[in-house]
N, C-alpha and C. Protein backbone atom coordinates (compact mmCIF):
# COMPACT_ATOMS: atom_id res chain seq x y z
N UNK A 1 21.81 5.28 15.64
CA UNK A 1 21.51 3.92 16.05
C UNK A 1 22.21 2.98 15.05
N UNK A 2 23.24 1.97 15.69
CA UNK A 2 23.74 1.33 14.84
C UNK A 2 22.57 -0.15 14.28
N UNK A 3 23.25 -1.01 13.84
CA UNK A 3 22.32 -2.20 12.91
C UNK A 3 22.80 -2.97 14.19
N UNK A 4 23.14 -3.11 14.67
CA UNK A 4 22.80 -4.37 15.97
C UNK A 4 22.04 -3.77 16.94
N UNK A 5 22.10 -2.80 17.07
CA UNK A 5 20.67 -1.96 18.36
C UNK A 5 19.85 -2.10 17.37
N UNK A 6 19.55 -1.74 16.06
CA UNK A 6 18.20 -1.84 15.53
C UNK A 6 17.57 -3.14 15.36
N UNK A 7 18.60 -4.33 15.17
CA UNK A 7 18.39 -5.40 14.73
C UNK A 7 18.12 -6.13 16.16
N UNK A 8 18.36 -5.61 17.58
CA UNK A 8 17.72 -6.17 18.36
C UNK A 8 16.13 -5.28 18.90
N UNK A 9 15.78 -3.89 18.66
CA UNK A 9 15.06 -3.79 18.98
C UNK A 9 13.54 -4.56 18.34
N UNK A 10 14.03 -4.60 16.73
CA UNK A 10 13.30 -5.16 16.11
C UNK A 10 13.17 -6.63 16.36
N UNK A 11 14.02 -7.48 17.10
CA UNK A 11 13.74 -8.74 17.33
C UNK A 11 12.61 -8.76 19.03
N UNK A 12 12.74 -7.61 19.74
CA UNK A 12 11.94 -7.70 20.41
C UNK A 12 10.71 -7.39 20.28
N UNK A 13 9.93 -6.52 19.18
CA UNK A 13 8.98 -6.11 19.10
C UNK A 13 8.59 -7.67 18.22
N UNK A 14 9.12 -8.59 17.50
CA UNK A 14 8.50 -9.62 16.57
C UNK A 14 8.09 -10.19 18.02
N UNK A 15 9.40 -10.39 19.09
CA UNK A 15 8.71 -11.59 20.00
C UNK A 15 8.02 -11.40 21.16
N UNK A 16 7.17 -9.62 21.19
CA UNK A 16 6.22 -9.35 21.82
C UNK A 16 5.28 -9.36 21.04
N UNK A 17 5.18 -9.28 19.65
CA UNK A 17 3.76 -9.18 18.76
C UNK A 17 4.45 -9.96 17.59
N UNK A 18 4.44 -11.75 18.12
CA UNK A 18 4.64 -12.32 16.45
C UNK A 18 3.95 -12.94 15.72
N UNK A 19 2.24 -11.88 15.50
CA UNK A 19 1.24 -11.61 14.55
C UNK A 19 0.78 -11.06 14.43
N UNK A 20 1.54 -9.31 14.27
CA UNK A 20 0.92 -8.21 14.05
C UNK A 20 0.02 -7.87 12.96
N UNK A 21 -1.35 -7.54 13.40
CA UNK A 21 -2.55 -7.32 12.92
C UNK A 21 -2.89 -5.69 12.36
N UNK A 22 -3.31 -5.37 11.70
CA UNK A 22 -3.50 -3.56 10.87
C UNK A 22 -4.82 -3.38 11.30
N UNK A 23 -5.90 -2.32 11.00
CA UNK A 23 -6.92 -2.37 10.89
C UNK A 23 -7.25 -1.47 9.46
N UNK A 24 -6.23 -1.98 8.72
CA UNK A 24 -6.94 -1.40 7.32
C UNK A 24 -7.63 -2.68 6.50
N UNK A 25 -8.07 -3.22 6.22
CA UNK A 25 -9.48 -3.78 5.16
C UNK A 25 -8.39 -4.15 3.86
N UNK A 26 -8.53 -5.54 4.03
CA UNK A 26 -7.39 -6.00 2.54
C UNK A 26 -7.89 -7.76 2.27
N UNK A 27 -7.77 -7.54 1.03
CA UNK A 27 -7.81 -9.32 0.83
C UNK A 27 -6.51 -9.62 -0.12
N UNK A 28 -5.65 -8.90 -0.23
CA UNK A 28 -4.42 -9.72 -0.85
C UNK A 28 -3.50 -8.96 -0.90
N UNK A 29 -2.37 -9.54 -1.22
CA UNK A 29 -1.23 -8.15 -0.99
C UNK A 29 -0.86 -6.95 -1.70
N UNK A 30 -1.62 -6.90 -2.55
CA UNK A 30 -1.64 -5.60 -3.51
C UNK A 30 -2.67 -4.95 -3.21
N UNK A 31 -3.88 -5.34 -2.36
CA UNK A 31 -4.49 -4.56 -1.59
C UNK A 31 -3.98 -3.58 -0.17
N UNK A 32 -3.51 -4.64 0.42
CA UNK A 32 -2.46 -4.15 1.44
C UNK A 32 -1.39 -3.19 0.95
N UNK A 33 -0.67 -3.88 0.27
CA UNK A 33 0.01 -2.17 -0.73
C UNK A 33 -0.83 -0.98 -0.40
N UNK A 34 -1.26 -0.96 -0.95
CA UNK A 34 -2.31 0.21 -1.82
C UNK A 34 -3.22 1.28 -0.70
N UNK A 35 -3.36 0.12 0.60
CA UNK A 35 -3.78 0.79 2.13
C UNK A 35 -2.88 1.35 2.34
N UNK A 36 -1.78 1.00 2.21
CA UNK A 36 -0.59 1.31 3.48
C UNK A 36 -0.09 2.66 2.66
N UNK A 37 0.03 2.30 1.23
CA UNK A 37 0.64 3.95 0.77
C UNK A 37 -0.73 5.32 1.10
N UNK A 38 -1.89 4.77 1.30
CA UNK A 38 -2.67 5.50 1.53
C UNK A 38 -3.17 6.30 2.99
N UNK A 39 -2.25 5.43 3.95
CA UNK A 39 -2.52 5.73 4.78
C UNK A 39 -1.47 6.95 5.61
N UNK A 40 -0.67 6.89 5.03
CA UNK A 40 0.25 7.87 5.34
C UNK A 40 -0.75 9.33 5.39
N UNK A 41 -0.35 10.14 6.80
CA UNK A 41 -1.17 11.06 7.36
C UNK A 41 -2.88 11.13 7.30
N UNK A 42 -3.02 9.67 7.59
CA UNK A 42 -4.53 9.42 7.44
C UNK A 42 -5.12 8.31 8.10
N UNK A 43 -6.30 8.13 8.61
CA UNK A 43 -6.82 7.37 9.89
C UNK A 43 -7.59 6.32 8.82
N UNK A 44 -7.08 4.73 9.70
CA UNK A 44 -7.50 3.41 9.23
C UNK A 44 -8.99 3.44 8.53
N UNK A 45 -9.63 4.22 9.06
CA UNK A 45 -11.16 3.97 9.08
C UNK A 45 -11.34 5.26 7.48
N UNK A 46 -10.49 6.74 7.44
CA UNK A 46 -10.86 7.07 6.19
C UNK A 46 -10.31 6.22 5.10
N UNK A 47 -9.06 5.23 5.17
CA UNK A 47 -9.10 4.34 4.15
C UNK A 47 -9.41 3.30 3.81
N UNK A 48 -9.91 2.68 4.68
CA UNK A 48 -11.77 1.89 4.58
C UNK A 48 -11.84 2.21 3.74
N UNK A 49 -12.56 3.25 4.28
CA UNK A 49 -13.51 4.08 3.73
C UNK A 49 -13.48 4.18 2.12
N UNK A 50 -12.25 4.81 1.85
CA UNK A 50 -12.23 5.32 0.32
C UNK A 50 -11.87 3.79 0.04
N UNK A 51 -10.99 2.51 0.04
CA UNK A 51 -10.94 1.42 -0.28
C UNK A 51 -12.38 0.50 -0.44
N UNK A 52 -13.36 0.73 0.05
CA UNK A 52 -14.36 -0.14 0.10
C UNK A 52 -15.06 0.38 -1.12
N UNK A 53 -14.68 1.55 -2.00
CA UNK A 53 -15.42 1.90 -3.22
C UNK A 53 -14.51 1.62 -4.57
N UNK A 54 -13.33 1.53 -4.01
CA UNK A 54 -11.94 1.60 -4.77
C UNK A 54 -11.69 0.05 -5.37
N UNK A 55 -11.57 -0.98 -4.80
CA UNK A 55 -11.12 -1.82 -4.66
C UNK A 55 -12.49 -2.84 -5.34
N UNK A 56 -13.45 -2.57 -5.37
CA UNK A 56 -14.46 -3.42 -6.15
C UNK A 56 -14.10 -3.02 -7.66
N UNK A 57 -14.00 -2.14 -7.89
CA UNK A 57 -13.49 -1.71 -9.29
C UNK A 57 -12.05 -1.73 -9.60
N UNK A 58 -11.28 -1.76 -8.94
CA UNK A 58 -9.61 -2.00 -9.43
C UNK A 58 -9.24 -2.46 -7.99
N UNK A 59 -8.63 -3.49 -8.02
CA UNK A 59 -8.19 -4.00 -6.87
C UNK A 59 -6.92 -5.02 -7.38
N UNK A 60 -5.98 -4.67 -8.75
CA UNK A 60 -4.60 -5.41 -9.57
C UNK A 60 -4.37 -3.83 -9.70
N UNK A 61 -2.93 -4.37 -10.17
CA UNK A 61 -2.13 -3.11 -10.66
C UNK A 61 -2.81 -2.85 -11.89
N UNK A 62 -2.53 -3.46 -12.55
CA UNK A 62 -3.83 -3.46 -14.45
C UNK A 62 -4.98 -2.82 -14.10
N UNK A 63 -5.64 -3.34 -13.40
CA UNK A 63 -7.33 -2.32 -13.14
C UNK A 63 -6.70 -0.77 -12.82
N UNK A 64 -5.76 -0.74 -12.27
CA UNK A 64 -5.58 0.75 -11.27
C UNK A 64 -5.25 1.12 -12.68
N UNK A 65 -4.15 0.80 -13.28
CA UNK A 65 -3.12 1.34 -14.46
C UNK A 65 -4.69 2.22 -14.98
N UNK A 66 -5.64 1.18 -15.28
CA UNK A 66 -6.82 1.75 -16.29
C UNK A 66 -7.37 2.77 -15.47
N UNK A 67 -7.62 2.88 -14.14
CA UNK A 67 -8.18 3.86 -13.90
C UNK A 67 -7.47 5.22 -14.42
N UNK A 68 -5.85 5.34 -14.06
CA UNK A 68 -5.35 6.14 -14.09
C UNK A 68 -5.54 7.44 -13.03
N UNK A 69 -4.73 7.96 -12.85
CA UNK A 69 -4.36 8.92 -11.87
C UNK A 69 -5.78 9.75 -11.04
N UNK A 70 -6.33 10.24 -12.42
CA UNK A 70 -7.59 10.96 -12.00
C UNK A 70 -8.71 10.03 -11.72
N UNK A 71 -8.43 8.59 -12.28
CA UNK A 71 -9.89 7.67 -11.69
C UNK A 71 -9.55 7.37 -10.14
N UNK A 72 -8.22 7.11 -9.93
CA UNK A 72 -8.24 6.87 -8.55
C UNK A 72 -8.27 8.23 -7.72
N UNK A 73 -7.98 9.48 -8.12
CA UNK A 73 -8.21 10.63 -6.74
C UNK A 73 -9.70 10.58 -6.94
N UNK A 74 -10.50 9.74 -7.80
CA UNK A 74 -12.31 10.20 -7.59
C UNK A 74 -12.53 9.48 -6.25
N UNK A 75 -12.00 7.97 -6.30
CA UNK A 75 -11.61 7.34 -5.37
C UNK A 75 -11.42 7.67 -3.90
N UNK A 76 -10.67 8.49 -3.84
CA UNK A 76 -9.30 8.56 -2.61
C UNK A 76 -9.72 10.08 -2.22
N UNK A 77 -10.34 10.96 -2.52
CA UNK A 77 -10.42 12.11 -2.46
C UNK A 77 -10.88 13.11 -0.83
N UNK A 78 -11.66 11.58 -0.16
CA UNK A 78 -11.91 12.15 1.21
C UNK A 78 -10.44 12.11 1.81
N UNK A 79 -9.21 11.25 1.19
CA UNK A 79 -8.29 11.49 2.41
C UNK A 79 -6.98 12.26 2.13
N UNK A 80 -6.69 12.98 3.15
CA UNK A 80 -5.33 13.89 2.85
C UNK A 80 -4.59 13.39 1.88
N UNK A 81 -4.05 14.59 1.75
CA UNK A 81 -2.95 14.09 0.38
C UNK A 81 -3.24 13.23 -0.72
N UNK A 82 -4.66 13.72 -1.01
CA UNK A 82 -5.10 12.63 -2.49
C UNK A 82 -4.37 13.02 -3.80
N UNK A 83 -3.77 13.99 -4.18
CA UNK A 83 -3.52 14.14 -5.48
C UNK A 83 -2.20 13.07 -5.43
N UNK A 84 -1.05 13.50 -4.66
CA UNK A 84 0.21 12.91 -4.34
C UNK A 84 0.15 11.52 -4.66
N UNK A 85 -0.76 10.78 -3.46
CA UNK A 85 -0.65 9.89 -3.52
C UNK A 85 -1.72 8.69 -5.04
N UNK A 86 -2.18 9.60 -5.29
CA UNK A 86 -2.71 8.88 -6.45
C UNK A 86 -1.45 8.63 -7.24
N UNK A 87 -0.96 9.94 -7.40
CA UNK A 87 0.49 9.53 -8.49
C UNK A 87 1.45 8.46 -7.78
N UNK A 88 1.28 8.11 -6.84
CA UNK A 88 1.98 7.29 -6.22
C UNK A 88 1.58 5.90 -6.22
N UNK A 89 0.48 5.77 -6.27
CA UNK A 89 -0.65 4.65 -6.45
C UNK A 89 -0.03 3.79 -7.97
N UNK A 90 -0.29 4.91 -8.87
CA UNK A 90 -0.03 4.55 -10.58
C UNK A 90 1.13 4.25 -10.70
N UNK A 91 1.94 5.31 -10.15
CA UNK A 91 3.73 4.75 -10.18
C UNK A 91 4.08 3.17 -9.66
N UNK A 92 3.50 3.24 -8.18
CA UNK A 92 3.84 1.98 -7.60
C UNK A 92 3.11 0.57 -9.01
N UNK A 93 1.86 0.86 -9.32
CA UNK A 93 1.38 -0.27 -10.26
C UNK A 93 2.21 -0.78 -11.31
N UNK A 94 2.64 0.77 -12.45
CA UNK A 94 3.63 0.36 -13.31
C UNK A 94 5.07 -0.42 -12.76
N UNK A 95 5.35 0.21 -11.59
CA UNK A 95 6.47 -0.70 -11.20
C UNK A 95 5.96 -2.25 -10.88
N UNK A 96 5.10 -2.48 -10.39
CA UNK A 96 4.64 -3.85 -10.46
C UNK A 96 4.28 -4.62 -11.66
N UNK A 97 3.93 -3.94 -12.10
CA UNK A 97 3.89 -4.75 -13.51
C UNK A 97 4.86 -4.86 -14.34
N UNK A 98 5.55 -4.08 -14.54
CA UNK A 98 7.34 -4.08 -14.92
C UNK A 98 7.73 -4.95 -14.82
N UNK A 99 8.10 -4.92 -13.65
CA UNK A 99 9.32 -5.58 -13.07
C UNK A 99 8.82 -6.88 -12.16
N UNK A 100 7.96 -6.67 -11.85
CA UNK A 100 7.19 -7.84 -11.09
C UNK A 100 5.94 -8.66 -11.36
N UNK A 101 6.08 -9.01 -12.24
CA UNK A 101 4.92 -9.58 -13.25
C UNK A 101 3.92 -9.28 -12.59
N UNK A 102 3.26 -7.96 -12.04
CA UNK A 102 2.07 -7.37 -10.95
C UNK A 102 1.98 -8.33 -10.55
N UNK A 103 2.81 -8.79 -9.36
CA UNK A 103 2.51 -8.98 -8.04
C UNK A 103 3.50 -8.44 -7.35
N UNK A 104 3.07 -8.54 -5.92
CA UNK A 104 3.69 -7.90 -4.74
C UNK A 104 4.91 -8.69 -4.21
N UNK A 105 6.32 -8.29 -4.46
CA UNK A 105 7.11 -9.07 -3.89
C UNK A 105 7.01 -9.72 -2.49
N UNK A 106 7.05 -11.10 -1.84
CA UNK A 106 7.98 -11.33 -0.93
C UNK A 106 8.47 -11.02 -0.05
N UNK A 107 9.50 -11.03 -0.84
CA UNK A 107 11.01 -10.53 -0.43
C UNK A 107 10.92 -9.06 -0.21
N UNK A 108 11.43 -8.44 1.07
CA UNK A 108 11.74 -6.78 1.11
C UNK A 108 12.94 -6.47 0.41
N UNK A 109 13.87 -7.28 -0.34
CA UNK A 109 14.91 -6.84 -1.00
C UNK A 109 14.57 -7.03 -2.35
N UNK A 110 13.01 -7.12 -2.62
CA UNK A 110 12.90 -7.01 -3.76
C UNK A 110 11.72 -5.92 -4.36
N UNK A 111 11.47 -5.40 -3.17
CA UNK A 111 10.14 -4.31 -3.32
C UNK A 111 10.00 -3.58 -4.41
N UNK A 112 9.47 -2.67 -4.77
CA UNK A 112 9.25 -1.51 -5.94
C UNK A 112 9.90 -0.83 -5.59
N UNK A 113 11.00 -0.22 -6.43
CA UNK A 113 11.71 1.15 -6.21
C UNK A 113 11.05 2.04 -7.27
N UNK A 114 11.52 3.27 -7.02
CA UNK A 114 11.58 4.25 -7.99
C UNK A 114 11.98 4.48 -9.59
């Protein structure tokens, strides 16, 4: 698929849904982060779930940093792939705080890399 077929399919899906809604549970965008890496092979409602215990206690990259790896799989542990993505959790934070004075870019050309 070249970049003008993609770049129009994607202009049709904005101007059939241009205010696409999630049903994962977020109040800011580093919450939303933090759903979305979690949700990978896992249903909206188990990351509720583990977010509604998670997120009163670390809900910045800094709170997570402190939990560290093993505070957040205590966290995250009902949903697939908890070890992985915990390390993924901590990685993504340090990169936010790095490089992005912890917050959530914007810009998609400015996201967290590796």
């Amino acid at each position: 698929m070249n970049k003008a077929k993609r770049l129009e399919i994607l202009t049709r899906l904005r101007d059939n849904n241009p205010h696409p809604t999630t049903e994962l549970n977020f109040t800011s965008p580093f919450e939303l982060l933090i759903a979305v890496l979690l949700s990978a092979q896992a249903t909206d409602v188990s990351v509720n779930k583990a977010t509604a215990k998670l997120y009163p206690v670390a809900n910045t990259p800094a709170a997570m940093l402190e939990l560290g790896v093993e505070g957040v799989k205590s966290y995250i542990k009902t949903i697939g792939l908890f070890n992985s993505k915990a390390e993924n959790v901590i990685k993504t934070c340090r990169i936010l705080l790095d490089k992005h004075n912890g917050e959530v870019p914007e810009d998609r050309g400015r996201t967290p890399e590796k």
